[in-house]
PDB file of N, CA and C in Angstrom:
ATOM      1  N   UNK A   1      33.879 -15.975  19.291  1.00  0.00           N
ATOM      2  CA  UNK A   1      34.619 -15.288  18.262  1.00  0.00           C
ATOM      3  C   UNK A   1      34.395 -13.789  18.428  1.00  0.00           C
ATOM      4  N   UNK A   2      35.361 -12.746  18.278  1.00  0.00           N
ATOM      5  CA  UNK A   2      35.563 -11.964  18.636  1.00  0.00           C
ATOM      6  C   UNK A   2      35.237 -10.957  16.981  1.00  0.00           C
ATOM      7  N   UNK A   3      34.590  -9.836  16.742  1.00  0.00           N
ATOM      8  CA  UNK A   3      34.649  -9.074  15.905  1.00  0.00           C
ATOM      9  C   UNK A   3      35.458  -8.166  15.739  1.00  0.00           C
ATOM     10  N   UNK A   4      36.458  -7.824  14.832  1.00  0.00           N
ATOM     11  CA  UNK A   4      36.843  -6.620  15.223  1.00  0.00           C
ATOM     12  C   UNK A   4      37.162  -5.726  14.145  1.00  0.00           C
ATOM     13  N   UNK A   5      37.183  -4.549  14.019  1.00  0.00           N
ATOM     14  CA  UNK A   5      36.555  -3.288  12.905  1.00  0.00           C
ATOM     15  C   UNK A   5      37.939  -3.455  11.822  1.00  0.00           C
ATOM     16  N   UNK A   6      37.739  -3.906  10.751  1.00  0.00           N
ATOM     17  CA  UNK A   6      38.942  -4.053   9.517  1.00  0.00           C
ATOM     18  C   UNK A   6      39.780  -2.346   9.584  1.00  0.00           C
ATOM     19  N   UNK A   7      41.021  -1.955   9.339  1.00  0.00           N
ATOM     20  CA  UNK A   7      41.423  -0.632   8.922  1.00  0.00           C
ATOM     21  C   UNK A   7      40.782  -0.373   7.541  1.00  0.00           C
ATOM     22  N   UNK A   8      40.353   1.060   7.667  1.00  0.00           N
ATOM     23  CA  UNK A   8      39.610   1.429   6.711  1.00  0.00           C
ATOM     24  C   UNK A   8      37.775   1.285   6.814  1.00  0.00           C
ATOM     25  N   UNK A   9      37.983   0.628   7.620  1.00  0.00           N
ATOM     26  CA  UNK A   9      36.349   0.487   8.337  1.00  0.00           C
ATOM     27  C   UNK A   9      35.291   1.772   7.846  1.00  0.00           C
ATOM     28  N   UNK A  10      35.653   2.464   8.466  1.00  0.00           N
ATOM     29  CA  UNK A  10      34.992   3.611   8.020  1.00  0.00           C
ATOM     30  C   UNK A  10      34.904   3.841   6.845  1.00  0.00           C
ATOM     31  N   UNK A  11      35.522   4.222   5.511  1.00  0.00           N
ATOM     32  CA  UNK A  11      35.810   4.449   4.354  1.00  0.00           C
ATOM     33  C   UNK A  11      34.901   3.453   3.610  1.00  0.00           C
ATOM     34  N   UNK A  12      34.723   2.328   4.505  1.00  0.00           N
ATOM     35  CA  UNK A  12      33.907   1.401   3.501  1.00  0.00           C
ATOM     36  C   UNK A  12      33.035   1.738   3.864  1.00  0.00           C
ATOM     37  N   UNK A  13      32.365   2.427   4.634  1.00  0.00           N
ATOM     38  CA  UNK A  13      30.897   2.247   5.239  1.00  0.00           C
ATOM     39  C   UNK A  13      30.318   3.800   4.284  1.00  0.00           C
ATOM     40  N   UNK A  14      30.853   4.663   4.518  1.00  0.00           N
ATOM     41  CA  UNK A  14      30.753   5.607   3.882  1.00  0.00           C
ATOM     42  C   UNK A  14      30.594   5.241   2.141  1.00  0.00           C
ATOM     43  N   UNK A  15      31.687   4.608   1.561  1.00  0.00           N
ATOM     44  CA  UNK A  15      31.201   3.867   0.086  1.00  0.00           C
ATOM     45  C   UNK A  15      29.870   3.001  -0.288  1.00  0.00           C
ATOM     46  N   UNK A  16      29.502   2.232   0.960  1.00  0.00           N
ATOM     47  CA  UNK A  16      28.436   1.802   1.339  1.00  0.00           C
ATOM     48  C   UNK A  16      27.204   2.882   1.224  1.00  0.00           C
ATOM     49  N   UNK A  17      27.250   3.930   2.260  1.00  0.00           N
ATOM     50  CA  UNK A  17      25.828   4.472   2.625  1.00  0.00           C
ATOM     51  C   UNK A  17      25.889   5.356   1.404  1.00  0.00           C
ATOM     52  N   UNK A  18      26.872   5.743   0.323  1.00  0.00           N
ATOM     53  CA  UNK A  18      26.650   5.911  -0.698  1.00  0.00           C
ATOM     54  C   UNK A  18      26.070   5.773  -1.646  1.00  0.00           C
ATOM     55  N   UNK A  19      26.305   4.510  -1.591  1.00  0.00           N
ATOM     56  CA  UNK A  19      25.824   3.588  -3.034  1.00  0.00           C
ATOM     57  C   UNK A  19      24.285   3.316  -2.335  1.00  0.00           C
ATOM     58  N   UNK A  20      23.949   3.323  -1.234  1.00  0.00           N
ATOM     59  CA  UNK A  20      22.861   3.023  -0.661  1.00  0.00           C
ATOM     60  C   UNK A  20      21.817   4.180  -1.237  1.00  0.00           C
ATOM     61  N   UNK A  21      22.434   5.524  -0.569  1.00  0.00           N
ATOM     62  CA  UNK A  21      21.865   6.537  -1.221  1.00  0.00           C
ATOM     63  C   UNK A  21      21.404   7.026  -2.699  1.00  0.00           C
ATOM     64  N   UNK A  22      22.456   6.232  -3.467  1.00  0.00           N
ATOM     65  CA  UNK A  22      22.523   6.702  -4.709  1.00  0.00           C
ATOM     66  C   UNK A  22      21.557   5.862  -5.448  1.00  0.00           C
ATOM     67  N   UNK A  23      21.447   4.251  -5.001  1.00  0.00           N
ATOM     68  CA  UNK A  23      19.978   3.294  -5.375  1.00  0.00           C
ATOM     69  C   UNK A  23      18.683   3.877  -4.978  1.00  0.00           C
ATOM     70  N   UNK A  24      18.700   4.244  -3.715  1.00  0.00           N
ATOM     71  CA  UNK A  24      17.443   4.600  -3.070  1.00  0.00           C
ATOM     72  C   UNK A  24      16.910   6.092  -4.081  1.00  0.00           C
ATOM     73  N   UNK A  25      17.494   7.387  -4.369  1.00  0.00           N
ATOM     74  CA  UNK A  25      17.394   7.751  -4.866  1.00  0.00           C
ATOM     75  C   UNK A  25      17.066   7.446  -6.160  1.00  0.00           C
ATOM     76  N   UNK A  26      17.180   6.522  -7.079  1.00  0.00           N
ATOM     77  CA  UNK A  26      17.421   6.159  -8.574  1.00  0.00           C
ATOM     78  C   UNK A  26      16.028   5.943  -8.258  1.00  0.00           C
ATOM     79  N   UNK A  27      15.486   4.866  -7.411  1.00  0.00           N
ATOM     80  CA  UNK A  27      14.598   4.061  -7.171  1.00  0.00           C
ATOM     81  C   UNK A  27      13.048   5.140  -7.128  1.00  0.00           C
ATOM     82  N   UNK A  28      13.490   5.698  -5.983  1.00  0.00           N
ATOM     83  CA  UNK A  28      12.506   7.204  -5.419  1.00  0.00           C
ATOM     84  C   UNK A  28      11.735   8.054  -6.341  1.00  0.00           C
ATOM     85  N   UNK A  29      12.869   8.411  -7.169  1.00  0.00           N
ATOM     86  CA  UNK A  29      12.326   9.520  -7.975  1.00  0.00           C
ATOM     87  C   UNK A  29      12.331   9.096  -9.255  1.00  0.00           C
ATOM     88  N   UNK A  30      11.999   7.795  -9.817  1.00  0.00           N
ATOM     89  CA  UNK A  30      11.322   7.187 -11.337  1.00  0.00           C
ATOM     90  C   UNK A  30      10.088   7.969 -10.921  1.00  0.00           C
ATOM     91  N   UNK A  31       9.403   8.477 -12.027  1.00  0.00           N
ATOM     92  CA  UNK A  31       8.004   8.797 -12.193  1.00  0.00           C
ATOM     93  C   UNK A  31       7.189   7.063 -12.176  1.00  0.00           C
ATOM     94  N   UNK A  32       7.475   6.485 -12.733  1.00  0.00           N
ATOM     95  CA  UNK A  32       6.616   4.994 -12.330  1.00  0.00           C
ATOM     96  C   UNK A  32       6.776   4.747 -10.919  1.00  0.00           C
ATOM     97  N   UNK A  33       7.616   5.052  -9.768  1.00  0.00           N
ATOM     98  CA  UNK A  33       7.528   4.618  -9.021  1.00  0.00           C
ATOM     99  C   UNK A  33       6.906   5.809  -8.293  1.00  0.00           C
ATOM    100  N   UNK A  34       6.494   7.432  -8.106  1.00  0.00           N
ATOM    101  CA  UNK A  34       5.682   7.708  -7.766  1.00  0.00           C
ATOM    102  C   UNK A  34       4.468   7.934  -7.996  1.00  0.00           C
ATOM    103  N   UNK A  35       4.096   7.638  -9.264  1.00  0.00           N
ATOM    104  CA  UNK A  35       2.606   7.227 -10.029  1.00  0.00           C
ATOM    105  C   UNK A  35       2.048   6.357  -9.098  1.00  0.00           C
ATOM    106  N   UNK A  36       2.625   5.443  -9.188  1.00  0.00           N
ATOM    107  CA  UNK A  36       2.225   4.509  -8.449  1.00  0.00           C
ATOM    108  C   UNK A  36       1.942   4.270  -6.904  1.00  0.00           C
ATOM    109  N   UNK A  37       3.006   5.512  -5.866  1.00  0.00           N
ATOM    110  CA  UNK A  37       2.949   5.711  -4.805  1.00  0.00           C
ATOM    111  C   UNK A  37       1.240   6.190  -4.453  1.00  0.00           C
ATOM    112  N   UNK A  38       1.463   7.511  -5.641  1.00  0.00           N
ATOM    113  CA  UNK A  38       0.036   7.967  -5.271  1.00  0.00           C
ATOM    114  C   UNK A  38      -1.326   7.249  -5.954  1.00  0.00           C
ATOM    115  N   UNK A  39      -1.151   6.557  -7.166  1.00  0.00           N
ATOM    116  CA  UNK A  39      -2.389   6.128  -7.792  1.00  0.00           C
ATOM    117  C   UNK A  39      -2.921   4.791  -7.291  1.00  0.00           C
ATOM    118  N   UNK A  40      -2.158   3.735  -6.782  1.00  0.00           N
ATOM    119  CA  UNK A  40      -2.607   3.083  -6.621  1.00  0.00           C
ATOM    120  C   UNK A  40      -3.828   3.146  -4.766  1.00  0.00           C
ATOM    121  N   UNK A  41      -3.065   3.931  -4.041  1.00  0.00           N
ATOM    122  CA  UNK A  41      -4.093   4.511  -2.556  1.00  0.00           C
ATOM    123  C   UNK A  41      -5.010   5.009  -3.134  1.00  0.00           C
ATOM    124  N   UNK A  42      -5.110   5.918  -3.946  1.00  0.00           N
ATOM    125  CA  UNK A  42      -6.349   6.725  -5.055  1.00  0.00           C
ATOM    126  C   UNK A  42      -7.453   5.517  -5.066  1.00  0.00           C
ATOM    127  N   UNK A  43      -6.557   4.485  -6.263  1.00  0.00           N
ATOM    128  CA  UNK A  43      -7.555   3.428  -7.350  1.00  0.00           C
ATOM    129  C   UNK A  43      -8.108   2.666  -6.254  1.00  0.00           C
ATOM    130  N   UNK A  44      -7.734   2.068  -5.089  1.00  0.00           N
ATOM    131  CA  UNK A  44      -7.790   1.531  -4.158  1.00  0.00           C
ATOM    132  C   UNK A  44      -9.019   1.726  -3.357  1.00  0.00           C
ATOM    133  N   UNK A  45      -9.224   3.493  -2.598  1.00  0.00           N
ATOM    134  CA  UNK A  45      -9.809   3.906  -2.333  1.00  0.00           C
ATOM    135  C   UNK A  45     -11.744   4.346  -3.004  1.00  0.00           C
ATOM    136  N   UNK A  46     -11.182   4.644  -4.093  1.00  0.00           N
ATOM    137  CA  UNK A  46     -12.218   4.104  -5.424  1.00  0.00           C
ATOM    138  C   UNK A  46     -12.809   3.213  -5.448  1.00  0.00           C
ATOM    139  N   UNK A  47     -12.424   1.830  -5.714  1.00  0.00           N
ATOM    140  CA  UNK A  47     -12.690   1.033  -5.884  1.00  0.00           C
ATOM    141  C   UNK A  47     -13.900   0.694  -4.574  1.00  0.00           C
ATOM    142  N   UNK A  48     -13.191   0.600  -3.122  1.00  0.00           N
ATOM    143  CA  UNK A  48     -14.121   0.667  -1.936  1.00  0.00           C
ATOM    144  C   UNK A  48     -15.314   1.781  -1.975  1.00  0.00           C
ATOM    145  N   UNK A  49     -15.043   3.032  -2.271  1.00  0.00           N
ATOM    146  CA  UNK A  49     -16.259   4.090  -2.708  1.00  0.00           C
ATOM    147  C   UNK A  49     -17.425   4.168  -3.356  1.00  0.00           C
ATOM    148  N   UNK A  50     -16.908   3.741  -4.725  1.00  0.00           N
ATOM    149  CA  UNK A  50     -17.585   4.214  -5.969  1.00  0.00           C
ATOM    150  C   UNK A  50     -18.948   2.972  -5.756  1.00  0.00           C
ATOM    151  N   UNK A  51     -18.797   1.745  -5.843  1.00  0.00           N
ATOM    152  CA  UNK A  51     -19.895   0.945  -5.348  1.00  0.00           C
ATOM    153  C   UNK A  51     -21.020   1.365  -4.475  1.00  0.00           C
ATOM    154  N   UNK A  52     -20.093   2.135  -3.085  1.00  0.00           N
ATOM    155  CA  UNK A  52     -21.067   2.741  -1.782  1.00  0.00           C
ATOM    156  C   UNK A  52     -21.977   3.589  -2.569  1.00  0.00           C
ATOM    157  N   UNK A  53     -21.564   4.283  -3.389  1.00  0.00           N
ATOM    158  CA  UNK A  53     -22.181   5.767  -3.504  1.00  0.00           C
ATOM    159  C   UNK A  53     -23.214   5.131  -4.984  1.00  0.00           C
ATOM    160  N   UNK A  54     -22.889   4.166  -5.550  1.00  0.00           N
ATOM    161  CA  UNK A  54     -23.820   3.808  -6.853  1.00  0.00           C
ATOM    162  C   UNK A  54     -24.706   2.998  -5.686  1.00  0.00           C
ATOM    163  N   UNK A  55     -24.622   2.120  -5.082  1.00  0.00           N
ATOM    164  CA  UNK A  55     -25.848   1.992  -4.437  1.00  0.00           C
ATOM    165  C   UNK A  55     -26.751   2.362  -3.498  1.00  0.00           C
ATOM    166  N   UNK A  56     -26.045   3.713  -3.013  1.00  0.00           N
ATOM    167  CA  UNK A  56     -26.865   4.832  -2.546  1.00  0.00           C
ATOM    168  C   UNK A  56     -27.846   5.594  -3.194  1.00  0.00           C
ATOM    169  N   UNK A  57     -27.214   5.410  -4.562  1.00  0.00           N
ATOM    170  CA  UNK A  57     -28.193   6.607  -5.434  1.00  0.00           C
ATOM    171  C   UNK A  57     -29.054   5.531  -6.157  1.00  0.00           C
ATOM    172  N   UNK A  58     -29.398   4.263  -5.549  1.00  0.00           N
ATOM    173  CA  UNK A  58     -30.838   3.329  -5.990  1.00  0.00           C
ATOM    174  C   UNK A  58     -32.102   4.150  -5.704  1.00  0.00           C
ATOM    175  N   UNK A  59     -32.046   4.491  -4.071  1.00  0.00           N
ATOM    176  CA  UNK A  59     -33.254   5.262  -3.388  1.00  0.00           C
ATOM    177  C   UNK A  59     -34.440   4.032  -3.460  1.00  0.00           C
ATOM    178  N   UNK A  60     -34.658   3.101  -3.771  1.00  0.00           N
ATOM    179  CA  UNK A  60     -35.511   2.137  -3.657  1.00  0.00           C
ATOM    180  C   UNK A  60     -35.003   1.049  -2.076  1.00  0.00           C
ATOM    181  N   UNK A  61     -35.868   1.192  -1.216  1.00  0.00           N
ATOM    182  CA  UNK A  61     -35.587   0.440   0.075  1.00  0.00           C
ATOM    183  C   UNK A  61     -35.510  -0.946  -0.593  1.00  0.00           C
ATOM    184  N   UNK A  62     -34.716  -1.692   0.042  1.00  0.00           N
ATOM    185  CA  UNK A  62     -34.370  -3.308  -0.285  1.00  0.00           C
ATOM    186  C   UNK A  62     -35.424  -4.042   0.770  1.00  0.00           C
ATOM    187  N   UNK A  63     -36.006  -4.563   0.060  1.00  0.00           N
ATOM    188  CA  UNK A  63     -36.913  -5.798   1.187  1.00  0.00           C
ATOM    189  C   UNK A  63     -36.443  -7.019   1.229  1.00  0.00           C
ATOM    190  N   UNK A  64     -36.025  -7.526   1.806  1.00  0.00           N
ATOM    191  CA  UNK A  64     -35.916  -8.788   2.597  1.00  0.00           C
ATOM    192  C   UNK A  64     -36.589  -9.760   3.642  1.00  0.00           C
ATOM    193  N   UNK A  65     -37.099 -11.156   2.476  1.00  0.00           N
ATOM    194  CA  UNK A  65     -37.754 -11.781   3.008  1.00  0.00           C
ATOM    195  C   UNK A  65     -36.771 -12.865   4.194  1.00  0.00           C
ATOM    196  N   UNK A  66     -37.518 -13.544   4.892  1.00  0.00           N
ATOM    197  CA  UNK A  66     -36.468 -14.507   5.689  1.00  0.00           C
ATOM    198  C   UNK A  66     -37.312 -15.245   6.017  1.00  0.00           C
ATOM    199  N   UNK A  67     -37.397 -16.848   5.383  1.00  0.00           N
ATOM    200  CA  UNK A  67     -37.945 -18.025   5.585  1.00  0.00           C
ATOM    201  C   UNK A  67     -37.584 -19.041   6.334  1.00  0.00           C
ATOM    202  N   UNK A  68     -38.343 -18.870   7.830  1.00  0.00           N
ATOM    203  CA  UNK A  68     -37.554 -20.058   8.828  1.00  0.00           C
ATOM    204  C   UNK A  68     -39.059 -20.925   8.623  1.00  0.00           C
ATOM    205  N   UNK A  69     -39.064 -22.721   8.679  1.00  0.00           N
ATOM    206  CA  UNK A  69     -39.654 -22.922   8.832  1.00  0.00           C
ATOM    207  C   UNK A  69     -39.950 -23.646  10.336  1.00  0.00           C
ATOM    208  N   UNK A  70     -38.775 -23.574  11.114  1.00  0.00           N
ATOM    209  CA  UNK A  70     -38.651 -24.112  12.189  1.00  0.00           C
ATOM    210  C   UNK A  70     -39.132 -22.693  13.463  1.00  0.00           C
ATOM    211  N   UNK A  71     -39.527 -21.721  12.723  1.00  0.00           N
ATOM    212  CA  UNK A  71     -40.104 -20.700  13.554  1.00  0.00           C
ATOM    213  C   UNK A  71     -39.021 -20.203  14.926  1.00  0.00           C
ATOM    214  N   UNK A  72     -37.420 -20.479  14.625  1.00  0.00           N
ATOM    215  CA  UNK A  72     -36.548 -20.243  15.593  1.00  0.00           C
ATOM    216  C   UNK A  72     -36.618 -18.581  15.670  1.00  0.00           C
ATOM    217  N   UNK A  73     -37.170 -18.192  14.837  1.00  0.00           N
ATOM    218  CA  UNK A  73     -36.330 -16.561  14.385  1.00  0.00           C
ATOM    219  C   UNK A  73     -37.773 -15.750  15.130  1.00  0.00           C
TER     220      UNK A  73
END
């Protein structure tokens, strides 16, 4: 089967990358949707951090015992 370009082809595509533009835009520039662009990489990043750095500031060395009784270790 053979494709071939309707008259007016163009005109629709252009109405097309329009309306394409004109969603993408709507979409883009909600403030909820760039809150979210940037806060959630932020909260994210946080989340992996804030733990590192609270159990850095213990300063008490962790001892660890290790009980083999098969003496492999």
């Amino acid at each position: 089967m053979i494709f071939r370009a309707r008259p007016g082809g163009t005109a629709n595509m252009k109405k097309f990358l329009s309306v394409v533009k004109h969603e993408y835009r709507k979409v883009v520039l909600k403030w909820s949707f760039l809150i979210s662009t940037l806060l959630l990489p932020m909260l994210a990043a946080a989340f992996a951090v804030v733990p590192a750095i609270i159990f850095s500031l213990n300063g008490e060395p962790t001892r660890t015992i290790i009980y083999d009784p098969t003496g492999k270790i």
